[in-house]
PDB file of N, CA and C in Angstrom:
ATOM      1  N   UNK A   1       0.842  -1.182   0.000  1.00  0.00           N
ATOM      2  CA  UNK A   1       0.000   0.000   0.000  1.00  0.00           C
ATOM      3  C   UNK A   1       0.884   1.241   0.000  1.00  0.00           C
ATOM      4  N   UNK A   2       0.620   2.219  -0.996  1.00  0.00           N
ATOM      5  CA  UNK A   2       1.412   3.489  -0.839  1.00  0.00           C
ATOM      6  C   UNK A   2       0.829   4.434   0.175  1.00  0.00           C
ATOM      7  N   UNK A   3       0.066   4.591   0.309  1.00  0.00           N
ATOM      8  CA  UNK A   3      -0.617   5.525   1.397  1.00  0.00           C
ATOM      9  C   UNK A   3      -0.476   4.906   3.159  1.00  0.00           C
ATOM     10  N   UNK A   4       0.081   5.812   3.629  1.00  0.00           N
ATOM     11  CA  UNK A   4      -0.339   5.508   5.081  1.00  0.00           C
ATOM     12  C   UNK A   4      -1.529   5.799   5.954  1.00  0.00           C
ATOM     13  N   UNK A   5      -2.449   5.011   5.743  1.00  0.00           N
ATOM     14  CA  UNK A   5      -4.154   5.147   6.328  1.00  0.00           C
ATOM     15  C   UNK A   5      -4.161   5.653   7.444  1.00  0.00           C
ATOM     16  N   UNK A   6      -4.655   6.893   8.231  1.00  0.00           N
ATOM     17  CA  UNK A   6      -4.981   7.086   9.338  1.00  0.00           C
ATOM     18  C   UNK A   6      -6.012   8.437   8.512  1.00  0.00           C
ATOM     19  N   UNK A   7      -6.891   8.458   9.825  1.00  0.00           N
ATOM     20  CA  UNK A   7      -8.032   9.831  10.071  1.00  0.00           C
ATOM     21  C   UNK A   7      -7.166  11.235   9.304  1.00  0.00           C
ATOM     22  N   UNK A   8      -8.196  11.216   8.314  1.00  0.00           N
ATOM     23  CA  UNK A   8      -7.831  12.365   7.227  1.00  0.00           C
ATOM     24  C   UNK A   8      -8.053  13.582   8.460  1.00  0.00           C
ATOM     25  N   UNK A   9      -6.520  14.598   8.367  1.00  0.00           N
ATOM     26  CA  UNK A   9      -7.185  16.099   9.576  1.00  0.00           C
ATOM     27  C   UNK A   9      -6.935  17.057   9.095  1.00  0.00           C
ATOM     28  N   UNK A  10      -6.453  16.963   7.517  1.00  0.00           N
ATOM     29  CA  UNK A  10      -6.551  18.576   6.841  1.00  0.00           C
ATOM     30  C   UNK A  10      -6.257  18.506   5.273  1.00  0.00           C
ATOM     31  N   UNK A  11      -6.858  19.622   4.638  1.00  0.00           N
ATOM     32  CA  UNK A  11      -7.144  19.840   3.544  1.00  0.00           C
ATOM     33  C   UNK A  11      -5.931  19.267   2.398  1.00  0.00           C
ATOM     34  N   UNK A  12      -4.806  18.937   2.834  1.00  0.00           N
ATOM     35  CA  UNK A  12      -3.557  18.786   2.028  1.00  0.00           C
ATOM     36  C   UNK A  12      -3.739  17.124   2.407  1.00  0.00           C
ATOM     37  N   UNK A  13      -3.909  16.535   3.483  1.00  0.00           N
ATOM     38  CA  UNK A  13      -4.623  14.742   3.741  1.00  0.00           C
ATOM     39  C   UNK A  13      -5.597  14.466   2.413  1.00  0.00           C
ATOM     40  N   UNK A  14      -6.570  14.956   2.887  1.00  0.00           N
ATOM     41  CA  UNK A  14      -7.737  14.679   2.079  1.00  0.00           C
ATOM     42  C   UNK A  14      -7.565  14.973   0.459  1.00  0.00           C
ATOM     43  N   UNK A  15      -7.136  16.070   0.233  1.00  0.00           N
ATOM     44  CA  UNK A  15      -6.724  15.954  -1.060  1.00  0.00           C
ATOM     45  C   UNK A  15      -5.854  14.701  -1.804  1.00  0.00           C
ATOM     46  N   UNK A  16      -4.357  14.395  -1.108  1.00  0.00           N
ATOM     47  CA  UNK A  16      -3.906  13.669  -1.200  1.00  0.00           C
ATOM     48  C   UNK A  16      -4.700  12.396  -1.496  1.00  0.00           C
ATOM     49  N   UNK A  17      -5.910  11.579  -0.358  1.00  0.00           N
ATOM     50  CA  UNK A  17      -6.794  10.582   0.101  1.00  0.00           C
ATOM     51  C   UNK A  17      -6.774  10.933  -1.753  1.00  0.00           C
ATOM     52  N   UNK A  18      -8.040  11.723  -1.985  1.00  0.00           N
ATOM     53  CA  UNK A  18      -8.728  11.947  -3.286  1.00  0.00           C
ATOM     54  C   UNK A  18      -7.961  11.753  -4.135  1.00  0.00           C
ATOM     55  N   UNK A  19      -6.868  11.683  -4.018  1.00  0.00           N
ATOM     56  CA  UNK A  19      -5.672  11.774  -5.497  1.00  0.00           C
ATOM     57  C   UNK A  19      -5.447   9.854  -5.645  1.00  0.00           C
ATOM     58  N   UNK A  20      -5.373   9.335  -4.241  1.00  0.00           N
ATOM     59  CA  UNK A  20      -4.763   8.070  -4.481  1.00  0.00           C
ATOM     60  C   UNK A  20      -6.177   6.921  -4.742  1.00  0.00           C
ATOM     61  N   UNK A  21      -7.034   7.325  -4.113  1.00  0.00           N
ATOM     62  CA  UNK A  21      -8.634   6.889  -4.439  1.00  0.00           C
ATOM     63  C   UNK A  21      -8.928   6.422  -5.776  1.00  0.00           C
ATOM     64  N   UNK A  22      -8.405   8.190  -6.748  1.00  0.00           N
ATOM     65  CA  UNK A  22      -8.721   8.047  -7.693  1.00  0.00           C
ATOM     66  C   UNK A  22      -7.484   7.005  -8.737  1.00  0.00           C
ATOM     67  N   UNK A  23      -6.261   6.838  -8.191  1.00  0.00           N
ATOM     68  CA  UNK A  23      -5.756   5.531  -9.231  1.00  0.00           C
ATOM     69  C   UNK A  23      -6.053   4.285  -8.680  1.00  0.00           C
ATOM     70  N   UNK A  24      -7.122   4.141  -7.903  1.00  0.00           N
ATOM     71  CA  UNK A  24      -7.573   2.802  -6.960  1.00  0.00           C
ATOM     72  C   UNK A  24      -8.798   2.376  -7.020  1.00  0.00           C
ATOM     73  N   UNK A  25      -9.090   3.614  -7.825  1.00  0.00           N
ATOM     74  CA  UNK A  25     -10.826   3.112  -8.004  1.00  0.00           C
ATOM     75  C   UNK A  25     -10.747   1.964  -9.135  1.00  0.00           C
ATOM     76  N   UNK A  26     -10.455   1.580  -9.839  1.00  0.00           N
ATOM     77  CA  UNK A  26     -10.745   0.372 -11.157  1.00  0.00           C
ATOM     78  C   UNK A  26     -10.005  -0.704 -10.142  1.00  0.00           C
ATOM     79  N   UNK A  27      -9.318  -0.700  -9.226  1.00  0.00           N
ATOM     80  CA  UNK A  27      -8.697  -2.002  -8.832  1.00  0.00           C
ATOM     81  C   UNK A  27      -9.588  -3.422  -8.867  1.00  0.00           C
ATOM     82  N   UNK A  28      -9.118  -4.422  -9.551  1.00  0.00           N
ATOM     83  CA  UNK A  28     -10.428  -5.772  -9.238  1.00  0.00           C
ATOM     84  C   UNK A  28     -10.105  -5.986  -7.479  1.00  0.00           C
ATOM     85  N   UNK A  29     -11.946  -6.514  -7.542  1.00  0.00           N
ATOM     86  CA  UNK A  29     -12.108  -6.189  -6.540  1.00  0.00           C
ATOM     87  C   UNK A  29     -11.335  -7.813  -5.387  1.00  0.00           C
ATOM     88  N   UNK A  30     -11.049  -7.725  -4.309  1.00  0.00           N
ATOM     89  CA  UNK A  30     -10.293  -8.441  -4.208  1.00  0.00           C
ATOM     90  C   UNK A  30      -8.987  -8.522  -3.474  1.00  0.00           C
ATOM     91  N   UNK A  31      -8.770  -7.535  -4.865  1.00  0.00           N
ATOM     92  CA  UNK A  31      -7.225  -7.252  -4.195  1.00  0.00           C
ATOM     93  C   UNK A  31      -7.041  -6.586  -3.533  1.00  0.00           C
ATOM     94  N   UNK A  32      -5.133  -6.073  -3.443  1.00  0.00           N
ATOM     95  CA  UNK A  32      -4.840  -5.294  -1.976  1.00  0.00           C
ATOM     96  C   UNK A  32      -5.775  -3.839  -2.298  1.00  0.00           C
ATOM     97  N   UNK A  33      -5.268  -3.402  -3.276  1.00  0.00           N
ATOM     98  CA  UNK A  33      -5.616  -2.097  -3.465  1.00  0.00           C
ATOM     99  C   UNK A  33      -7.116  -1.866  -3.679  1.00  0.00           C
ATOM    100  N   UNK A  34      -7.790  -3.244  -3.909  1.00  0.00           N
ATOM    101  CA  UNK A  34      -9.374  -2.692  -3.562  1.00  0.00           C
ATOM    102  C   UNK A  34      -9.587  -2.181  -2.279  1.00  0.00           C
ATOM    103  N   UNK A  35      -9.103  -2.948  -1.382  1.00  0.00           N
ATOM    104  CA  UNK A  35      -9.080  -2.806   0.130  1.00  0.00           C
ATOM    105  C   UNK A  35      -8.601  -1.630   0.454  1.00  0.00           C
ATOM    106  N   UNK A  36      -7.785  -1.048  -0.152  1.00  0.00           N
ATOM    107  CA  UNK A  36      -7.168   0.088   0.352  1.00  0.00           C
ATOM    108  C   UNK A  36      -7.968   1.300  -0.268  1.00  0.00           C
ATOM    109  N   UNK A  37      -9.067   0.955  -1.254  1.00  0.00           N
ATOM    110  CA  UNK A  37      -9.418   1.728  -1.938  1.00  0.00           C
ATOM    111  C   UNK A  37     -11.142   1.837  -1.019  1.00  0.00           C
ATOM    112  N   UNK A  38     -11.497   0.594  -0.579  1.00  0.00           N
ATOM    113  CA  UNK A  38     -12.795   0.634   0.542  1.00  0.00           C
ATOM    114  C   UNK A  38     -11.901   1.495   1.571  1.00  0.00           C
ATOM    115  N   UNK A  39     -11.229   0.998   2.318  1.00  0.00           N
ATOM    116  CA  UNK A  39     -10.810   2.191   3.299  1.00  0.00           C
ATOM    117  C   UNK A  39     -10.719   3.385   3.496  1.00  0.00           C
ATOM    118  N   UNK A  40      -9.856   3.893   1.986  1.00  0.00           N
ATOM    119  CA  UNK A  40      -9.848   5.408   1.803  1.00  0.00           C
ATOM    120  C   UNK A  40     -11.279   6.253   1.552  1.00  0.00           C
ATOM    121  N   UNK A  41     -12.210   5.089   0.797  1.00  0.00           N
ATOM    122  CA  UNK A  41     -13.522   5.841   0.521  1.00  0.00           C
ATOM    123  C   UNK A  41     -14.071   5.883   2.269  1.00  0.00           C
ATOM    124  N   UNK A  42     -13.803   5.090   3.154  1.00  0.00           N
ATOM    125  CA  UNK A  42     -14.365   5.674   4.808  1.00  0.00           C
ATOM    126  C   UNK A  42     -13.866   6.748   5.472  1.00  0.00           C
ATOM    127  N   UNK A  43     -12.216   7.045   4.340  1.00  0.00           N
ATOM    128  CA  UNK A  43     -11.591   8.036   5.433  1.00  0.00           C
ATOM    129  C   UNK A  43     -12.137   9.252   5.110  1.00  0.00           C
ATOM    130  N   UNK A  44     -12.706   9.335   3.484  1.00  0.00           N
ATOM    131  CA  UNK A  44     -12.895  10.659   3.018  1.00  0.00           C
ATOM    132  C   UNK A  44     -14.265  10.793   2.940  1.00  0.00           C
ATOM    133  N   UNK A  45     -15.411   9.688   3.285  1.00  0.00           N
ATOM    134  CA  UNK A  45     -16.046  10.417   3.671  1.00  0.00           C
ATOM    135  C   UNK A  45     -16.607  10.787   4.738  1.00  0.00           C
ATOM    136  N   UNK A  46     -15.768  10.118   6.063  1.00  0.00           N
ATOM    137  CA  UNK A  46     -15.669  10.808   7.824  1.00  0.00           C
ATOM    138  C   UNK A  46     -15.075  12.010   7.647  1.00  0.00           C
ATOM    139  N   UNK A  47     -14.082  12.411   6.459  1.00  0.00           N
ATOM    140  CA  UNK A  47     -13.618  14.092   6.178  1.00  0.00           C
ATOM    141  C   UNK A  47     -14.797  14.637   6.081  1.00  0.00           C
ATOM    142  N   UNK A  48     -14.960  14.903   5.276  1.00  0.00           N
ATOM    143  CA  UNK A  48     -16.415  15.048   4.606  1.00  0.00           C
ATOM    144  C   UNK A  48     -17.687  15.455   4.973  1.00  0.00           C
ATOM    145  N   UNK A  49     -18.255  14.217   5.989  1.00  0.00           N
ATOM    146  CA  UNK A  49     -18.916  14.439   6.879  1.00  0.00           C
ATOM    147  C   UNK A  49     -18.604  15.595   7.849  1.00  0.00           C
ATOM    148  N   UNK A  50     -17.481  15.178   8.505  1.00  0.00           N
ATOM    149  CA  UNK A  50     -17.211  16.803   9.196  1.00  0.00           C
ATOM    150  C   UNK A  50     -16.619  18.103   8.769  1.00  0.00           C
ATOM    151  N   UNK A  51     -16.644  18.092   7.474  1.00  0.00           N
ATOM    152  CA  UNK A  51     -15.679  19.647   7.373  1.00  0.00           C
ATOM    153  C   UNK A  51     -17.055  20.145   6.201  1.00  0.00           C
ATOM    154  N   UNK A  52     -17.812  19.505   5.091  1.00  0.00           N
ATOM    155  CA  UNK A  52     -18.912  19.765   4.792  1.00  0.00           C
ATOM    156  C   UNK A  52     -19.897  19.570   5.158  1.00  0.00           C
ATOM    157  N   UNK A  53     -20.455  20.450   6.375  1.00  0.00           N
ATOM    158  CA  UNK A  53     -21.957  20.271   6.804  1.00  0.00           C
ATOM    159  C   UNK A  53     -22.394  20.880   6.080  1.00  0.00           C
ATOM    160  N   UNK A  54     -23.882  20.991   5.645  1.00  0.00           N
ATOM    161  CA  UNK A  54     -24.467  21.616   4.576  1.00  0.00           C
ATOM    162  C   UNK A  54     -25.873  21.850   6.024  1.00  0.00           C
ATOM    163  N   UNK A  55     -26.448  23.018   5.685  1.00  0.00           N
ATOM    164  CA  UNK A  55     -26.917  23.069   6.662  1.00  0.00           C
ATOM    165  C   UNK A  55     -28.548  22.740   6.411  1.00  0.00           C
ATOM    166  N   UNK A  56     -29.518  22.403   7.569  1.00  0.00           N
ATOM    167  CA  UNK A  56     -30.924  22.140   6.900  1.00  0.00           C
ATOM    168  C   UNK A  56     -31.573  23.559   6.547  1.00  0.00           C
ATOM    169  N   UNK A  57     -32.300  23.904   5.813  1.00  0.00           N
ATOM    170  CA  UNK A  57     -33.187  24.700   5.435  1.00  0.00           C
ATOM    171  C   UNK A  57     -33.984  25.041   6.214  1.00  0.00           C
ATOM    172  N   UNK A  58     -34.916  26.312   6.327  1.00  0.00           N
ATOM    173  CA  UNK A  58     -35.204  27.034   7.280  1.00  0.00           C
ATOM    174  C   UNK A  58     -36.840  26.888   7.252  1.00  0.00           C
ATOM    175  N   UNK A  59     -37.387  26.745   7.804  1.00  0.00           N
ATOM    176  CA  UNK A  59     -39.072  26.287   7.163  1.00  0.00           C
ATOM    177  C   UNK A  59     -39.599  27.058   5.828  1.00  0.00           C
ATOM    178  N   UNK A  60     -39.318  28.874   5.913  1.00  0.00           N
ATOM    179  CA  UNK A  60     -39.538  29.257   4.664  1.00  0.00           C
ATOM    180  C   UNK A  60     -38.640  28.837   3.023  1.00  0.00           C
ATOM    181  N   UNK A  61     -37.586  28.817   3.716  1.00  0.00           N
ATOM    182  CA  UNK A  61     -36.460  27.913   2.523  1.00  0.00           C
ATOM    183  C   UNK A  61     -37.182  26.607   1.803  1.00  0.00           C
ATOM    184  N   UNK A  62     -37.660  25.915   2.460  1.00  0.00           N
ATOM    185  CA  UNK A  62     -38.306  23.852   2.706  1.00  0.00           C
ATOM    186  C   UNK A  62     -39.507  24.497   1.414  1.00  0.00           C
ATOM    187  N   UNK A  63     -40.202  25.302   2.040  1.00  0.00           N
ATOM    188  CA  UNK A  63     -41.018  25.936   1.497  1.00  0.00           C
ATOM    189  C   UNK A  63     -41.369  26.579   0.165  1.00  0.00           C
ATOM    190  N   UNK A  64     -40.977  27.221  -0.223  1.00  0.00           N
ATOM    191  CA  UNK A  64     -40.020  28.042  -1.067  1.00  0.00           C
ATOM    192  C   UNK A  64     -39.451  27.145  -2.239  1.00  0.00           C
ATOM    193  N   UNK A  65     -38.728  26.194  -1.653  1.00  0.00           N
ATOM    194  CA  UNK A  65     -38.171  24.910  -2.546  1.00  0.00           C
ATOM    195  C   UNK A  65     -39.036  23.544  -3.026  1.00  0.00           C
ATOM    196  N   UNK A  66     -40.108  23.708  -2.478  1.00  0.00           N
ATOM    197  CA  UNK A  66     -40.899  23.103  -2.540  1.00  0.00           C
ATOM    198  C   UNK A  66     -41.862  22.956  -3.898  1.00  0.00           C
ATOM    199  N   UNK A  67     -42.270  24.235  -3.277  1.00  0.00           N
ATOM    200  CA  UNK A  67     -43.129  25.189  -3.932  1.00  0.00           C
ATOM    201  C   UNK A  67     -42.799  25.276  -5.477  1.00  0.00           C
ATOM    202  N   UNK A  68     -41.150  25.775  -5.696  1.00  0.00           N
ATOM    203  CA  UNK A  68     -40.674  25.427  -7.179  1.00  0.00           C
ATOM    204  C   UNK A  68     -40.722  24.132  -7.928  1.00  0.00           C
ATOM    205  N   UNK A  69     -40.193  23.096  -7.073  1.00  0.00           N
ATOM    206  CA  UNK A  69     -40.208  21.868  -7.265  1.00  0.00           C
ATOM    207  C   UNK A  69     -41.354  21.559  -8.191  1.00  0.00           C
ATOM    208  N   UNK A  70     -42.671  21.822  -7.764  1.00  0.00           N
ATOM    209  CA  UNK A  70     -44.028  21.465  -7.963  1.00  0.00           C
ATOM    210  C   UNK A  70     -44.455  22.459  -8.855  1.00  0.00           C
ATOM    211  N   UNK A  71     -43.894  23.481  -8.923  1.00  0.00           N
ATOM    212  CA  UNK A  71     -44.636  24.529  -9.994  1.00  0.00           C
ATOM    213  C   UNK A  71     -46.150  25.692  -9.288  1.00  0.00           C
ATOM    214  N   UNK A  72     -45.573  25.647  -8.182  1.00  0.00           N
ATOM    215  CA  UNK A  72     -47.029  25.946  -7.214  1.00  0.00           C
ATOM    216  C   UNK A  72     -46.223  27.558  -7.060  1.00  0.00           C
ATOM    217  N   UNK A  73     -47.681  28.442  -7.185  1.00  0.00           N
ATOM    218  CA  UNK A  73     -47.679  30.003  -7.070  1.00  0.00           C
ATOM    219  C   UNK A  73     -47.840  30.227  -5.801  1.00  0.00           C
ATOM    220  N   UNK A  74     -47.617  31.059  -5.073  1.00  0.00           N
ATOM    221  CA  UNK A  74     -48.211  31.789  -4.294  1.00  0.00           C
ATOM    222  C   UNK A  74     -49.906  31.615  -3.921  1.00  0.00           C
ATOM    223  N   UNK A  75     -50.231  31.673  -4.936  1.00  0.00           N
ATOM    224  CA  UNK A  75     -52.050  31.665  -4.636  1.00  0.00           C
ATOM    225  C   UNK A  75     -52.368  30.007  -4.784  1.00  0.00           C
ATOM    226  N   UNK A  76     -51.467  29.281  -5.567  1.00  0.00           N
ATOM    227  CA  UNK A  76     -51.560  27.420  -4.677  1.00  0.00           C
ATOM    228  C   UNK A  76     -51.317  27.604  -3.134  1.00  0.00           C
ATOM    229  N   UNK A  77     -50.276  28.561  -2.864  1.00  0.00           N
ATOM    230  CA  UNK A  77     -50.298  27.941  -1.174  1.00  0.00           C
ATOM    231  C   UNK A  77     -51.224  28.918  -0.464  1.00  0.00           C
ATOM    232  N   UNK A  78     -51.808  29.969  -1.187  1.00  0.00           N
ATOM    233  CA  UNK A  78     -52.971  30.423  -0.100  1.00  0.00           C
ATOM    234  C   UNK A  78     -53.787  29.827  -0.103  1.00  0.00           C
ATOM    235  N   UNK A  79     -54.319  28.728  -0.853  1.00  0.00           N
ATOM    236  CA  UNK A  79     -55.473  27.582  -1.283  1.00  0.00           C
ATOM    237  C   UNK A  79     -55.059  26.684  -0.105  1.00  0.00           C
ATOM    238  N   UNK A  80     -53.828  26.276   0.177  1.00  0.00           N
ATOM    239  CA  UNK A  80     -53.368  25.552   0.800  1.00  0.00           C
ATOM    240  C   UNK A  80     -53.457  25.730   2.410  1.00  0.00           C
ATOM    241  N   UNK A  81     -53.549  27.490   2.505  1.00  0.00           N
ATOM    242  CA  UNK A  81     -53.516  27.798   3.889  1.00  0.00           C
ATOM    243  C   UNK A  81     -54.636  28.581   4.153  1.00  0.00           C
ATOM    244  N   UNK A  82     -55.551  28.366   3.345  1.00  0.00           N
ATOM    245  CA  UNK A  82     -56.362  29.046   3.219  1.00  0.00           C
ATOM    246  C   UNK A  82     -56.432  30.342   3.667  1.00  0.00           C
ATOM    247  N   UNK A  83     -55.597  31.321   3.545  1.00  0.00           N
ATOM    248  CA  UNK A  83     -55.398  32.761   2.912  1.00  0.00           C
ATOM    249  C   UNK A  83     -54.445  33.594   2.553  1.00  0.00           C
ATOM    250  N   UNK A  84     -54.697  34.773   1.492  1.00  0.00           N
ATOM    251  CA  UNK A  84     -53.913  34.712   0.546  1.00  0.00           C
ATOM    252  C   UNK A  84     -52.705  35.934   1.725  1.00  0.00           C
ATOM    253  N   UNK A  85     -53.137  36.336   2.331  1.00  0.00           N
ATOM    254  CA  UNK A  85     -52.377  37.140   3.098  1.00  0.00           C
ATOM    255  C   UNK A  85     -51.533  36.449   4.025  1.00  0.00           C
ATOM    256  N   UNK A  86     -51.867  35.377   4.609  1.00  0.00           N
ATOM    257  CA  UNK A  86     -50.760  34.687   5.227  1.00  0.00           C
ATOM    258  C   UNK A  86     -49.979  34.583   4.551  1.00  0.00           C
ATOM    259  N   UNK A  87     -49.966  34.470   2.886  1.00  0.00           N
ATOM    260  CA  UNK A  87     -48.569  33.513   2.708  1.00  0.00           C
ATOM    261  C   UNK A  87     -47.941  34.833   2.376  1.00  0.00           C
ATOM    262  N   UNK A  88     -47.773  36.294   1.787  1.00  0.00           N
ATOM    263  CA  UNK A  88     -47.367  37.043   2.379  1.00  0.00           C
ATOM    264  C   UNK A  88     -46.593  37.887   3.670  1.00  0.00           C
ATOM    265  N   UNK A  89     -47.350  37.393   4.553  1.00  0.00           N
ATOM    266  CA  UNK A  89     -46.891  37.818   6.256  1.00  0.00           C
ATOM    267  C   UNK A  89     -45.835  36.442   6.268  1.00  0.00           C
ATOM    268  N   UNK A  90     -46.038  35.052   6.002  1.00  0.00           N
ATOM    269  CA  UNK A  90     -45.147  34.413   5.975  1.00  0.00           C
ATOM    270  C   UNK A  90     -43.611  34.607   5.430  1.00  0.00           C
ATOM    271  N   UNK A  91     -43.898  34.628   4.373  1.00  0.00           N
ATOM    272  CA  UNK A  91     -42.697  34.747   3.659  1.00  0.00           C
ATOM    273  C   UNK A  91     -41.916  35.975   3.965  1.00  0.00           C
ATOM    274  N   UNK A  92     -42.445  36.970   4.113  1.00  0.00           N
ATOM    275  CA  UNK A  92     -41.919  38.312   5.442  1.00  0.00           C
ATOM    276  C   UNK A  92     -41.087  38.331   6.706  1.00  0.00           C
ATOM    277  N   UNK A  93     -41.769  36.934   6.936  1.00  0.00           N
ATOM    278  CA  UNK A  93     -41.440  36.602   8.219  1.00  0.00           C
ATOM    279  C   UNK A  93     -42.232  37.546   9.340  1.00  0.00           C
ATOM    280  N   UNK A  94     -43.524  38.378   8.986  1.00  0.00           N
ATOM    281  CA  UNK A  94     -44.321  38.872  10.024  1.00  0.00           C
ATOM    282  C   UNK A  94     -44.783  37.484  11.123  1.00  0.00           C
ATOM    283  N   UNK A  95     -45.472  36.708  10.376  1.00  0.00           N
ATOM    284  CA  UNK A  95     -46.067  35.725  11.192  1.00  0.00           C
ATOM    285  C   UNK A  95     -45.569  34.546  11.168  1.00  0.00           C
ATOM    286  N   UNK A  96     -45.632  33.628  12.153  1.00  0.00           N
ATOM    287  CA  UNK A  96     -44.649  32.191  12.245  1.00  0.00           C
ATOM    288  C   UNK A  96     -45.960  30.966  11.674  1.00  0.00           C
ATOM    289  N   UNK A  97     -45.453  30.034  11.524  1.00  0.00           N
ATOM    290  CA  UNK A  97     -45.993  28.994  11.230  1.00  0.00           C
ATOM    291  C   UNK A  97     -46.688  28.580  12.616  1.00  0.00           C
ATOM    292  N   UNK A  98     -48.495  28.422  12.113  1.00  0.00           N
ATOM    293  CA  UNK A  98     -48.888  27.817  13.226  1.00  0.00           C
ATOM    294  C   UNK A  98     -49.281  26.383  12.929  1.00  0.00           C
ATOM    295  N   UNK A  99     -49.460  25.337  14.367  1.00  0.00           N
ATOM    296  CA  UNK A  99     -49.981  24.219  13.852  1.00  0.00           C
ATOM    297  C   UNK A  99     -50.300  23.786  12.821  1.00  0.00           C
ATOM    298  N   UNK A 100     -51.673  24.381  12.449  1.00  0.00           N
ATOM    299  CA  UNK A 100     -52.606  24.076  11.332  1.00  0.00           C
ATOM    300  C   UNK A 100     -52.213  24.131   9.846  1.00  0.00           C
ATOM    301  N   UNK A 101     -51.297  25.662  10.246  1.00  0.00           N
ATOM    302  CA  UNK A 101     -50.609  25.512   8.533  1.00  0.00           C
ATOM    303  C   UNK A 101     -49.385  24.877   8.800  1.00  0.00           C
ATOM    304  N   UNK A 102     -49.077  24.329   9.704  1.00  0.00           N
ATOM    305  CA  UNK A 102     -47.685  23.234   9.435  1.00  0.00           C
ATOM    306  C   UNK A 102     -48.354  21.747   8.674  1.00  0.00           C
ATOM    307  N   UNK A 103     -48.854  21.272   9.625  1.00  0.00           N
ATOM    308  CA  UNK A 103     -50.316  20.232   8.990  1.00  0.00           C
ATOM    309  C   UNK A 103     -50.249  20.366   7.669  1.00  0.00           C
ATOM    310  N   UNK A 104     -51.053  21.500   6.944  1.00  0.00           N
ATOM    311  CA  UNK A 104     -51.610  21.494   6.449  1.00  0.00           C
ATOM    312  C   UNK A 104     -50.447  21.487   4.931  1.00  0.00           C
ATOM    313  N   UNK A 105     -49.178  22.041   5.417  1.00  0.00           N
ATOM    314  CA  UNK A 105     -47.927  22.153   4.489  1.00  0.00           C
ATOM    315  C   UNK A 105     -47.392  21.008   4.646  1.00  0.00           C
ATOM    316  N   UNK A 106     -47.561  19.827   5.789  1.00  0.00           N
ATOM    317  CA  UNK A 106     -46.726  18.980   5.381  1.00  0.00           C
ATOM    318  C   UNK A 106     -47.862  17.670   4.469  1.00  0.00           C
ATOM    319  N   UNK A 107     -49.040  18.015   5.024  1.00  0.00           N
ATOM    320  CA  UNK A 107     -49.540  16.945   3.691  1.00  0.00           C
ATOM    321  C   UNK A 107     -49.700  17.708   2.463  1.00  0.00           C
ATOM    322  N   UNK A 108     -49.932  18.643   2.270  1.00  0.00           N
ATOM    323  CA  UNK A 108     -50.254  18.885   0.652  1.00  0.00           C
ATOM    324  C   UNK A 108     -48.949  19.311   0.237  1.00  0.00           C
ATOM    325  N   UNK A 109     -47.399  19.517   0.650  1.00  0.00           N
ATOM    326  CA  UNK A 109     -46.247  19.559   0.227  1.00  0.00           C
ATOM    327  C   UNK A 109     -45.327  18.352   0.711  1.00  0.00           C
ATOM    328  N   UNK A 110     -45.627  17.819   1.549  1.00  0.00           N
ATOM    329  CA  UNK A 110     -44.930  16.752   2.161  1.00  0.00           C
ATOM    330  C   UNK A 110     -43.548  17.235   2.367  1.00  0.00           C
ATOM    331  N   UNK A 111     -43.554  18.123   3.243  1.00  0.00           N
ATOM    332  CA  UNK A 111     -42.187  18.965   3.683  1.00  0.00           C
ATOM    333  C   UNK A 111     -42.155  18.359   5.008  1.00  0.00           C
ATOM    334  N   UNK A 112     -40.834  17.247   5.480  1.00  0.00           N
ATOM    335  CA  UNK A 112     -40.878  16.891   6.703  1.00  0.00           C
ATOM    336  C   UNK A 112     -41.529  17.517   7.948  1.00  0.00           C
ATOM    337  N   UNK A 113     -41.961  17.250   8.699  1.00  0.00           N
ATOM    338  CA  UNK A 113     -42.410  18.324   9.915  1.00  0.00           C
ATOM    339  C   UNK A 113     -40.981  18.758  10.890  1.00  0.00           C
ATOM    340  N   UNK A 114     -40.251  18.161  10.722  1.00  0.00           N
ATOM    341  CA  UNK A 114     -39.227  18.378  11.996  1.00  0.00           C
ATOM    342  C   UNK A 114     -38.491  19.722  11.019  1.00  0.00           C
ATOM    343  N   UNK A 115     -38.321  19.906   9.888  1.00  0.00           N
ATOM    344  CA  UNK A 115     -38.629  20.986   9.109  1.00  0.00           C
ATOM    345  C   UNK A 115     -39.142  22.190   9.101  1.00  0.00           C
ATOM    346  N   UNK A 116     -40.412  21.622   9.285  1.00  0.00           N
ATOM    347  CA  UNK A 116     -41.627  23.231   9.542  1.00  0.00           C
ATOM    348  C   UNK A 116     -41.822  23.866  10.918  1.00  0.00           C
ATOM    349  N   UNK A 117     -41.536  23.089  11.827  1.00  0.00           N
ATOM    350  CA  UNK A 117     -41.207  23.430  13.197  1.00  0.00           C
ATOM    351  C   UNK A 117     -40.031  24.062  13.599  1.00  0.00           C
ATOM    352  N   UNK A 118     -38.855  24.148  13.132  1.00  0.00           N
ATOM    353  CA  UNK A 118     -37.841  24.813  12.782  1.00  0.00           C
ATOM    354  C   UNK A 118     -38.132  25.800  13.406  1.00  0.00           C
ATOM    355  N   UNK A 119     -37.269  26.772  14.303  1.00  0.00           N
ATOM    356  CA  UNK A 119     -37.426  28.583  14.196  1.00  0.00           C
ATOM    357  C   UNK A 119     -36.357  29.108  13.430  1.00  0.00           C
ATOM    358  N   UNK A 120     -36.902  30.165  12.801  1.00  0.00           N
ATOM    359  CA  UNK A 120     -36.597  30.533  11.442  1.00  0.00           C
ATOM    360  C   UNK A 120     -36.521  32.382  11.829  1.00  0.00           C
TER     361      UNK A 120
END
């Protein structure tokens, strides 16, 4: 094995990891260098995991993204929340998400709830 395997801890590691990965990826599988090539794919992506958190979205974000996803206006989600001024004061951020329109956003958008409960 050319690489010495231990816990990737900085950007010049991990790069490196990525450089030797990549002449290890076609190895048949099997051999040494497959093995070394499963390993390195755990080291880089425990890097990974901790140095790219990506963060969750904010209930109006979930929302918002949703909303595009599906092709839905503004006046789909006042249908949805039944009025057209909430979704206004929402998206403002005047007024917070209550119960009913969390409900009511996570079945007709199916936007997780642990999501819409969020403070934002």
């Amino acid at each position: 094995m050319d690489m010495n395997l231990k816990i990737l801890k900085s950007e010049a590691e991990y790069k490196e990891a990525l450089k030797r990965f990549e002449q290890l990826f076609n190895a048949p599988q099997g051999s040494a260098e497959s093995d070394e090539a499963d390993v390195l794919a755990l080291l880089i992506q425990d890097y990974e995991d901790k140095q790219f958190v990506i963060a969750a979205p904010t209930p109006i974000e979930a929302i918002k993204y949703r909303m595009e996803q599906q092709g839905l206006s503004n006046k789909d989600l006042a249908e949805i929340l039944g009025f057209k001024s909430r979704v206004t004061d929402i998206f403002k951020q005047n007024r917070k998400l209550n119960l009913a329109m969390i409900r009511k956003l996570h079945e007709a958008l199916h936007i997780p709830l642990e999501t819409l409960v969020k403070e934002y």
